[in-house]
PDB file of N, CA and C in Angstrom:
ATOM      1  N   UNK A   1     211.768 140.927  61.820  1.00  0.00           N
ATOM      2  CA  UNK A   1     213.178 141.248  61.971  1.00  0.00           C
ATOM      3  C   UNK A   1     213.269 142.578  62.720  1.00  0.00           C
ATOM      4  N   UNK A   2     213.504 142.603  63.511  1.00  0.00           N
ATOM      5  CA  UNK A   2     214.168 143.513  64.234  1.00  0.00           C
ATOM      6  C   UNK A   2     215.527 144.768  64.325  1.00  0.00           C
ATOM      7  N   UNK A   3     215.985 145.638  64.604  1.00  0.00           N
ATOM      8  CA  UNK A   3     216.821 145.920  64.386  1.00  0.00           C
ATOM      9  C   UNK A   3     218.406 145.609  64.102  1.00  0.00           C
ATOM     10  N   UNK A   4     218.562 144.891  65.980  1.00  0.00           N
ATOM     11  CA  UNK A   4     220.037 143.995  65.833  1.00  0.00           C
ATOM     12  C   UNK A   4     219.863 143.259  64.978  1.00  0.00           C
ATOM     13  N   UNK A   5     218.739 142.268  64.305  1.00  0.00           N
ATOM     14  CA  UNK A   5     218.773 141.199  63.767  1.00  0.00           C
ATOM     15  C   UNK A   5     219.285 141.935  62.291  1.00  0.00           C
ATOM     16  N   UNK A   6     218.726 142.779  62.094  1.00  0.00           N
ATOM     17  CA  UNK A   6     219.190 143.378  61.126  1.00  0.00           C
ATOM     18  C   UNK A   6     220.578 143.423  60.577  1.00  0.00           C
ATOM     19  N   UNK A   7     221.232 144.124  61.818  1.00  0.00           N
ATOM     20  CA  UNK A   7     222.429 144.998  61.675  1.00  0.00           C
ATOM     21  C   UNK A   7     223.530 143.498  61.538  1.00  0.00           C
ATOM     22  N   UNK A   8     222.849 142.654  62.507  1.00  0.00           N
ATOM     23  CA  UNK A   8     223.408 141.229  62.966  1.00  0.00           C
ATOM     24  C   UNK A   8     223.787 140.165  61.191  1.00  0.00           C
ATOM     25  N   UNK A   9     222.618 140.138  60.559  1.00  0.00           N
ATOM     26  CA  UNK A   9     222.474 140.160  59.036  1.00  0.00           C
ATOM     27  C   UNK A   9     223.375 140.823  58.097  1.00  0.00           C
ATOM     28  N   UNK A  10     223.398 141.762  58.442  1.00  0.00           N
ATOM     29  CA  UNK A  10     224.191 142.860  57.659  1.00  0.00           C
ATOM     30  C   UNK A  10     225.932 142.529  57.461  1.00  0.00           C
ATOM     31  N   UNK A  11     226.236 142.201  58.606  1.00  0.00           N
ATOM     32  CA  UNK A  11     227.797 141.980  59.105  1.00  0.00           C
ATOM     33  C   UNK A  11     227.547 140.585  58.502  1.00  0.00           C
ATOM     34  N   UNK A  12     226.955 140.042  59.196  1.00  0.00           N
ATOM     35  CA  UNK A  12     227.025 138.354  58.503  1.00  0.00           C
ATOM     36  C   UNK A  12     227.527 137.685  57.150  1.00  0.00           C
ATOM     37  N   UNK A  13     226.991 139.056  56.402  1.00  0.00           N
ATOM     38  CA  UNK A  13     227.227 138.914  55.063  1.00  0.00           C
ATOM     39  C   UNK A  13     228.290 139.558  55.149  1.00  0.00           C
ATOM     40  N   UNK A  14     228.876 140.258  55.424  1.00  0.00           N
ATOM     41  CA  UNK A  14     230.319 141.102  55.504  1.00  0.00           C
ATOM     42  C   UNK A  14     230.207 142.757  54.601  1.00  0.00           C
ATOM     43  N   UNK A  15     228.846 142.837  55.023  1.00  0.00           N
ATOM     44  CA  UNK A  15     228.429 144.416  53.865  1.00  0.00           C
ATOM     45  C   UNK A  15     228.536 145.458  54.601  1.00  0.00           C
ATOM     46  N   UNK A  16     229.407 146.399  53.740  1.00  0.00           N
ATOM     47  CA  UNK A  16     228.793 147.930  55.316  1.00  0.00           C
ATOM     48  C   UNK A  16     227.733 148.161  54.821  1.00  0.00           C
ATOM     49  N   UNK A  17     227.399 149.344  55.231  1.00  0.00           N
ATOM     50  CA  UNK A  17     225.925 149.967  55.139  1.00  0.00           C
ATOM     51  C   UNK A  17     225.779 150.557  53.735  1.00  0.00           C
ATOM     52  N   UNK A  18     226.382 151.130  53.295  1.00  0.00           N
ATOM     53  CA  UNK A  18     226.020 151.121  51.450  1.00  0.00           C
ATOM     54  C   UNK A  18     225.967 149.833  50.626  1.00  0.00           C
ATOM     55  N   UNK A  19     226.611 149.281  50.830  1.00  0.00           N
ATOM     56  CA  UNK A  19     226.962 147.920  50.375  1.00  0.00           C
ATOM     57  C   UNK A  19     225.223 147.645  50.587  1.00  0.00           C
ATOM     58  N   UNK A  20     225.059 146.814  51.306  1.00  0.00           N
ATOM     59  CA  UNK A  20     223.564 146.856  51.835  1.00  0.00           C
ATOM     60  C   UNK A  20     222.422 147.239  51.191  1.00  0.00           C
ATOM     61  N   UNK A  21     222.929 149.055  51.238  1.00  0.00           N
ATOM     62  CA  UNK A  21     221.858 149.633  50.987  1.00  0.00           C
ATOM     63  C   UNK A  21     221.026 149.280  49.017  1.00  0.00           C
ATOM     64  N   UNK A  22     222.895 149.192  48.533  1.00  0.00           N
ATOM     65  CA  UNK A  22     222.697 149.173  47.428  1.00  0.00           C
ATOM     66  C   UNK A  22     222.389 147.849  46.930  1.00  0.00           C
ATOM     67  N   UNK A  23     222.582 146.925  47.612  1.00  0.00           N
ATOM     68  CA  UNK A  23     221.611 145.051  47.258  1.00  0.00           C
ATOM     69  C   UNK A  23     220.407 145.388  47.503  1.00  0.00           C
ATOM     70  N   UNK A  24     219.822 146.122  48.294  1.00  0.00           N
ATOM     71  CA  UNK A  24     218.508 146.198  48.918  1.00  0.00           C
ATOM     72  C   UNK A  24     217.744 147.048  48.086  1.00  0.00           C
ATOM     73  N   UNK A  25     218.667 148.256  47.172  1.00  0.00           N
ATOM     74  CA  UNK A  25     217.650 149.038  46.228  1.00  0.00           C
ATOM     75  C   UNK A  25     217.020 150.544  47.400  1.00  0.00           C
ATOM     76  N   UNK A  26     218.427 150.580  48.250  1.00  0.00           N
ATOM     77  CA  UNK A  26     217.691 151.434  49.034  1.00  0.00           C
ATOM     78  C   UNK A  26     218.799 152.576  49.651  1.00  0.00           C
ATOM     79  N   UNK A  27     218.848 153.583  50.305  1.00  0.00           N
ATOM     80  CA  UNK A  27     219.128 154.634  50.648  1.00  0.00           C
ATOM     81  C   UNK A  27     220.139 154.058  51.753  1.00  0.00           C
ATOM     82  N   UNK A  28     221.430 154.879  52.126  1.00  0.00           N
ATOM     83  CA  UNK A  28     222.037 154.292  53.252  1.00  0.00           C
ATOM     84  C   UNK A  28     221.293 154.769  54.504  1.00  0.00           C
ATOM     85  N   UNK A  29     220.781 155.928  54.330  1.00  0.00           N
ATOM     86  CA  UNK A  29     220.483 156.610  55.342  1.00  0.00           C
ATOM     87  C   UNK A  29     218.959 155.767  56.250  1.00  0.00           C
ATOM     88  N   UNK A  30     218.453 154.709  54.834  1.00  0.00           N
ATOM     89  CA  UNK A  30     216.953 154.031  55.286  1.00  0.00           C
ATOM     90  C   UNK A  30     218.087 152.740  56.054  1.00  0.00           C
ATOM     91  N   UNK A  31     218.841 151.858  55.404  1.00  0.00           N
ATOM     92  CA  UNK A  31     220.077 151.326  56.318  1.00  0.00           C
ATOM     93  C   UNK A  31     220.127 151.980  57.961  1.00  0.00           C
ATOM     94  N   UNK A  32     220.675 152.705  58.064  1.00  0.00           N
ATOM     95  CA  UNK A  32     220.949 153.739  59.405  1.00  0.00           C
ATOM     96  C   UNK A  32     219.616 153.547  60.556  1.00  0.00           C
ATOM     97  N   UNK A  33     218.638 153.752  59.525  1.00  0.00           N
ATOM     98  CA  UNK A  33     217.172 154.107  60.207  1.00  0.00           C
ATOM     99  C   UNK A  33     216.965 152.748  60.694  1.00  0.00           C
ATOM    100  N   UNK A  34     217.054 151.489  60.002  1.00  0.00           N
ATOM    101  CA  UNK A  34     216.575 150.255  60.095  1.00  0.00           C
ATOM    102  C   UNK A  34     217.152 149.365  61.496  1.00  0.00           C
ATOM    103  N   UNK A  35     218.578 149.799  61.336  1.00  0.00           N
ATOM    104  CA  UNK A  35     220.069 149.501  62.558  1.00  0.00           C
ATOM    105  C   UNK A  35     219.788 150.205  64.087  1.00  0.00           C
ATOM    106  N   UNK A  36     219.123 151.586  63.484  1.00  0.00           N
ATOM    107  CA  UNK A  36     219.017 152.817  64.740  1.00  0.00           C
ATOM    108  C   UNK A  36     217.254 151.935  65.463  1.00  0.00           C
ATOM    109  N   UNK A  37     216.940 151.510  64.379  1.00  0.00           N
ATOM    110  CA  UNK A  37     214.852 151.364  65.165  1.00  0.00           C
ATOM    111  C   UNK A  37     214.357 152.140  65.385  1.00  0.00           C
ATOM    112  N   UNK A  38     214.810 153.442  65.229  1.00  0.00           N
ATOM    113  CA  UNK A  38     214.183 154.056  64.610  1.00  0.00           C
ATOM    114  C   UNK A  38     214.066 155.665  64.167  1.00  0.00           C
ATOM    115  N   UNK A  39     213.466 157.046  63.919  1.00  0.00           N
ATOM    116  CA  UNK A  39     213.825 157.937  63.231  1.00  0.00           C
ATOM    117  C   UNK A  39     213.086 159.192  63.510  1.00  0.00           C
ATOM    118  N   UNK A  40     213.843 160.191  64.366  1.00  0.00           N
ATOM    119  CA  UNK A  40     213.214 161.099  64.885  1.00  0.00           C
ATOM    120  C   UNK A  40     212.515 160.360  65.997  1.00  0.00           C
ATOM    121  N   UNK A  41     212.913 160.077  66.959  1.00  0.00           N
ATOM    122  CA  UNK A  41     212.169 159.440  68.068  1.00  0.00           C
ATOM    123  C   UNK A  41     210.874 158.755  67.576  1.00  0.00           C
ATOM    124  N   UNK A  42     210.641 158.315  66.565  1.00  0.00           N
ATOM    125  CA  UNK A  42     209.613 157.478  65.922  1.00  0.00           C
ATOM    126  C   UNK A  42     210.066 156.262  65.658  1.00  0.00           C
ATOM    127  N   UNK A  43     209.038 154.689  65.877  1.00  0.00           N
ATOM    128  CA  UNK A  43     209.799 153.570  65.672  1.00  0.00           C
ATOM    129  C   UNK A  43     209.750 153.189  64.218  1.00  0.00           C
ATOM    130  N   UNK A  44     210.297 152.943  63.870  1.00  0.00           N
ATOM    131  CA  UNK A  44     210.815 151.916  62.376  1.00  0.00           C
ATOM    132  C   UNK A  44     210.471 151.056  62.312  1.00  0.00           C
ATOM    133  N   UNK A  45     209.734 150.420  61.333  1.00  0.00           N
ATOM    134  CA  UNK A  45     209.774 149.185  61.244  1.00  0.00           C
ATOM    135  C   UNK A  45     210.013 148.360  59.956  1.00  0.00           C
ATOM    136  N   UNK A  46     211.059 147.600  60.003  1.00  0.00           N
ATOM    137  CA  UNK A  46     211.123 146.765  58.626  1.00  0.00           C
ATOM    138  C   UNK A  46     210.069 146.434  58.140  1.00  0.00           C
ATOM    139  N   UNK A  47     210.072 146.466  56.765  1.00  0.00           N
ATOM    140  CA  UNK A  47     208.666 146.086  55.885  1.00  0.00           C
ATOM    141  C   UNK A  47     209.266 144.573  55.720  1.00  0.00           C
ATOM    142  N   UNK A  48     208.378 143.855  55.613  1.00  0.00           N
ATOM    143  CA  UNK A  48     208.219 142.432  55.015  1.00  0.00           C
ATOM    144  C   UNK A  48     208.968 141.699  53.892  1.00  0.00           C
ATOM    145  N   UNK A  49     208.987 143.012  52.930  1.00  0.00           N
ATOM    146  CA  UNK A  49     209.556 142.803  51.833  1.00  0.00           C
ATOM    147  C   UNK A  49     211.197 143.127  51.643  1.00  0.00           C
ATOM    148  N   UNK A  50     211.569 143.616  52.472  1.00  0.00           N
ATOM    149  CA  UNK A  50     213.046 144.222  52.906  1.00  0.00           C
ATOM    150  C   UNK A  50     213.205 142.717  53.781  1.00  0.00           C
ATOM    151  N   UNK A  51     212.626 142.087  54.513  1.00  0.00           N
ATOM    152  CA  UNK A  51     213.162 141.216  55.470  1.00  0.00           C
ATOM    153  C   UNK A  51     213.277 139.724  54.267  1.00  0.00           C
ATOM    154  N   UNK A  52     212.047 139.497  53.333  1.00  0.00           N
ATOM    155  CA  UNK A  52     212.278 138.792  52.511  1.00  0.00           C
ATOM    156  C   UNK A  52     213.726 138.650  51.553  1.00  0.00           C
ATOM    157  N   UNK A  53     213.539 139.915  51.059  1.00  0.00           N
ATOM    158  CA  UNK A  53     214.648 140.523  50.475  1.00  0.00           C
ATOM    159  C   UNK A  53     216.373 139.929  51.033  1.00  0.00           C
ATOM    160  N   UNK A  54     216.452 140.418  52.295  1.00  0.00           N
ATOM    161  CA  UNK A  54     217.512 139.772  53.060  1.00  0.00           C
ATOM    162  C   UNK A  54     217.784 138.519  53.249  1.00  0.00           C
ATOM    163  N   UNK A  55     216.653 137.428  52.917  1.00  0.00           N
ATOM    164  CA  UNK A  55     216.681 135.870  53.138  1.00  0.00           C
ATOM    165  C   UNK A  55     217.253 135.780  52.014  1.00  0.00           C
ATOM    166  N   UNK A  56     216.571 136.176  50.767  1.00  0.00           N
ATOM    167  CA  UNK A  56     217.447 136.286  49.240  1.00  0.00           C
ATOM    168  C   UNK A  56     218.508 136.154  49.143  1.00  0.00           C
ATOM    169  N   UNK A  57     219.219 137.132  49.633  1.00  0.00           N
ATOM    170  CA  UNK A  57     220.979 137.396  50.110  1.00  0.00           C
ATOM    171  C   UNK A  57     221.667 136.544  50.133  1.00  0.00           C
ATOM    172  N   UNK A  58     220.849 136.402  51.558  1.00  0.00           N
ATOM    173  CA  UNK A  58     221.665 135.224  52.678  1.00  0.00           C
ATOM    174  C   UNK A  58     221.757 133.861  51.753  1.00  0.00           C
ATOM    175  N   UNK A  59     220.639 133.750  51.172  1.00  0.00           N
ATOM    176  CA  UNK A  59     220.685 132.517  49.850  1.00  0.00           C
ATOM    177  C   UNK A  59     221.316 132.603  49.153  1.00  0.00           C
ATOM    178  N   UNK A  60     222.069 134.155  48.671  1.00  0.00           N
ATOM    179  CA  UNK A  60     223.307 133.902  47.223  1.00  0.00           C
ATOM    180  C   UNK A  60     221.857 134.433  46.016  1.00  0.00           C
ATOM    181  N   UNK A  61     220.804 134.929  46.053  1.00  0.00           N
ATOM    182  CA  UNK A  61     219.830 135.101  45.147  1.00  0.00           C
ATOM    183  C   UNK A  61     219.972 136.960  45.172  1.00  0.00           C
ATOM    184  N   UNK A  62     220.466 137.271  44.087  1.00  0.00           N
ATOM    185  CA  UNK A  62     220.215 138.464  43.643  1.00  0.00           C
ATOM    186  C   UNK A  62     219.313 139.289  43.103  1.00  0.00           C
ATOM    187  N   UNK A  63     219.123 138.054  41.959  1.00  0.00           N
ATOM    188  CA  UNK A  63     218.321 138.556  41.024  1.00  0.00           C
ATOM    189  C   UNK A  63     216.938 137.612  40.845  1.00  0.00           C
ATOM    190  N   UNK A  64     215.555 137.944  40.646  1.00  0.00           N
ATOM    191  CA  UNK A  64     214.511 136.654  40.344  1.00  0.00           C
ATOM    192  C   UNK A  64     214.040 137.182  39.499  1.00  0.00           C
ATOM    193  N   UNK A  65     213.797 136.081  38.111  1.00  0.00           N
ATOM    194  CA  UNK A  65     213.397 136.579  37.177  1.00  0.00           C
ATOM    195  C   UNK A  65     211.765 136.014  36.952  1.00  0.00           C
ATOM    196  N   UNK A  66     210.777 135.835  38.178  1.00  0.00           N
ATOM    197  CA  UNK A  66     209.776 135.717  38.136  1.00  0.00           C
ATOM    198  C   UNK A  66     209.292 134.036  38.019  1.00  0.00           C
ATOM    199  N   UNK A  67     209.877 133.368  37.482  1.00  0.00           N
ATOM    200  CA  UNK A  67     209.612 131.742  37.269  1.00  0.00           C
ATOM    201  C   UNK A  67     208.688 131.116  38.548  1.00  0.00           C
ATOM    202  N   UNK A  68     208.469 129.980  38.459  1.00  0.00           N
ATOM    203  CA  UNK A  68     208.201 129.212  39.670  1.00  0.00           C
ATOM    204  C   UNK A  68     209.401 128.792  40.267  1.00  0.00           C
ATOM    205  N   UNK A  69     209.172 128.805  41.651  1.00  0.00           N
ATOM    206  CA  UNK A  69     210.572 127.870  42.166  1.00  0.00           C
ATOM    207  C   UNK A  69     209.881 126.717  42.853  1.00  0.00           C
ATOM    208  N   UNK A  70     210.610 125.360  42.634  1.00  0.00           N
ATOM    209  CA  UNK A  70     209.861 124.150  42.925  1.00  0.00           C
ATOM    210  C   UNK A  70     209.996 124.354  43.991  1.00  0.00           C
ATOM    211  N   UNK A  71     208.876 123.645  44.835  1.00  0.00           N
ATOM    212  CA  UNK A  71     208.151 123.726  47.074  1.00  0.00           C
ATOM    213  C   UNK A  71     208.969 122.558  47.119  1.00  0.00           C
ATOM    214  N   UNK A  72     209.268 121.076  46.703  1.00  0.00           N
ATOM    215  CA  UNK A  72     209.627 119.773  46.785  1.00  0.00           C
ATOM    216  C   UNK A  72     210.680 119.003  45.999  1.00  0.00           C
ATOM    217  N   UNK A  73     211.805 118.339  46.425  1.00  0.00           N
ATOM    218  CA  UNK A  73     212.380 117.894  45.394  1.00  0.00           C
ATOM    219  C   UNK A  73     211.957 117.224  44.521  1.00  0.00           C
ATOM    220  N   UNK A  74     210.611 116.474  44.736  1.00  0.00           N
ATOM    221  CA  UNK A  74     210.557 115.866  43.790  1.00  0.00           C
ATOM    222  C   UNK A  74     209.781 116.722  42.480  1.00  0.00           C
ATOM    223  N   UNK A  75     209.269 117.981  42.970  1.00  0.00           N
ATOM    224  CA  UNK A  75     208.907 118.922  42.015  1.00  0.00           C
ATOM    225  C   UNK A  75     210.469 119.555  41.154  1.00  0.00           C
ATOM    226  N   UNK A  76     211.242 119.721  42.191  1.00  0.00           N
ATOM    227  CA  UNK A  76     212.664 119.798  41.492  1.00  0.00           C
ATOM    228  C   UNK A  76     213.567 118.929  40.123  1.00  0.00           C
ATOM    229  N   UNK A  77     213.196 117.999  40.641  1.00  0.00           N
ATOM    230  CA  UNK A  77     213.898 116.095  39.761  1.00  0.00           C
ATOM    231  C   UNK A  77     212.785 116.562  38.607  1.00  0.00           C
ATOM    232  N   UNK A  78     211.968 116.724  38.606  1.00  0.00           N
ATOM    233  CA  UNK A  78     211.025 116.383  37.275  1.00  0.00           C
ATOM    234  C   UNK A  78     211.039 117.677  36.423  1.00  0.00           C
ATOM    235  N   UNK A  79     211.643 119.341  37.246  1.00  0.00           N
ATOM    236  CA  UNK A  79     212.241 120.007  36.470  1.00  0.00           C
ATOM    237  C   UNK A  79     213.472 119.782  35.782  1.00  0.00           C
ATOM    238  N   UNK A  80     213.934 118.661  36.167  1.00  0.00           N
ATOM    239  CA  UNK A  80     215.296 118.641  35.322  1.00  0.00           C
ATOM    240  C   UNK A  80     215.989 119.040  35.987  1.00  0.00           C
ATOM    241  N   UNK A  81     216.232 119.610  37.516  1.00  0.00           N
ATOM    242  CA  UNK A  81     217.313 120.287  38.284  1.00  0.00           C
ATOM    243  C   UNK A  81     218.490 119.507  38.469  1.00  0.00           C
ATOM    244  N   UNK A  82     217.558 118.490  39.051  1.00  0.00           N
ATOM    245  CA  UNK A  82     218.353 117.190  40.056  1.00  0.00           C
ATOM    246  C   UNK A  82     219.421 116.165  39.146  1.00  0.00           C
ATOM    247  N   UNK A  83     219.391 116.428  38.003  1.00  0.00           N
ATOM    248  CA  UNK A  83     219.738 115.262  37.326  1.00  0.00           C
ATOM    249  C   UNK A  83     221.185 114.744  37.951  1.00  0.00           C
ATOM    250  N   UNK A  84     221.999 115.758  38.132  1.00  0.00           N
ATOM    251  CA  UNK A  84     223.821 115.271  38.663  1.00  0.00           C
ATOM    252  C   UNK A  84     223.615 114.305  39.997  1.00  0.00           C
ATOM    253  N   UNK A  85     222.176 114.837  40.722  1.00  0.00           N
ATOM    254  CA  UNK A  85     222.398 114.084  42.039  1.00  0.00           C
ATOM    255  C   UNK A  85     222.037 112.617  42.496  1.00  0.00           C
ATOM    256  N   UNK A  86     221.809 112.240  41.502  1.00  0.00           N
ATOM    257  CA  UNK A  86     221.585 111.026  41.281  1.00  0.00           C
ATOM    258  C   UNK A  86     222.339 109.777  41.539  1.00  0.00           C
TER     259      UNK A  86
END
């Protein structure tokens, strides 16, 4: 992820930059840094886990409380998820 993609993310969801900062567990000013690419004429780079983090979001997932999440529906159906879709 890149910067615009970032900033591009950011709006998507309709968050300003605290907003953001504070789903992310992070500083507005690291926000700023992430949007800018980078800090003190030095480049930035999103960590992995900040870009993961943002797919979360974009999913409506706030919070994970560690579980497995089923890879397949049919690993899903045999958790008991699927039952309504039937």
């Amino acid at each position: 992820m890149n910067s615009d993609r970032f900033r591009e993310w950011r709006r998507s969801l309709g968050l300003k930059q605290k907003d953001a900062a504070d789903k992310l567990g992070l500083k507005k000013r690291v926000i700023q840094y992430y949007e800018k690419g980078d800090r003190d004429g030095k480049r930035v780079e999103i960590p992995k886990t900040v870009e993961l983090a943002c797919l979360a979001l974009s999913l409506g997932v706030e919070t994970y409380d560690g579980r497995a999440i089923p890879r397949s529906y049919a690993e899903w159906a045999e958790a008991g998820a699927a039952k309504n879709l039937a």
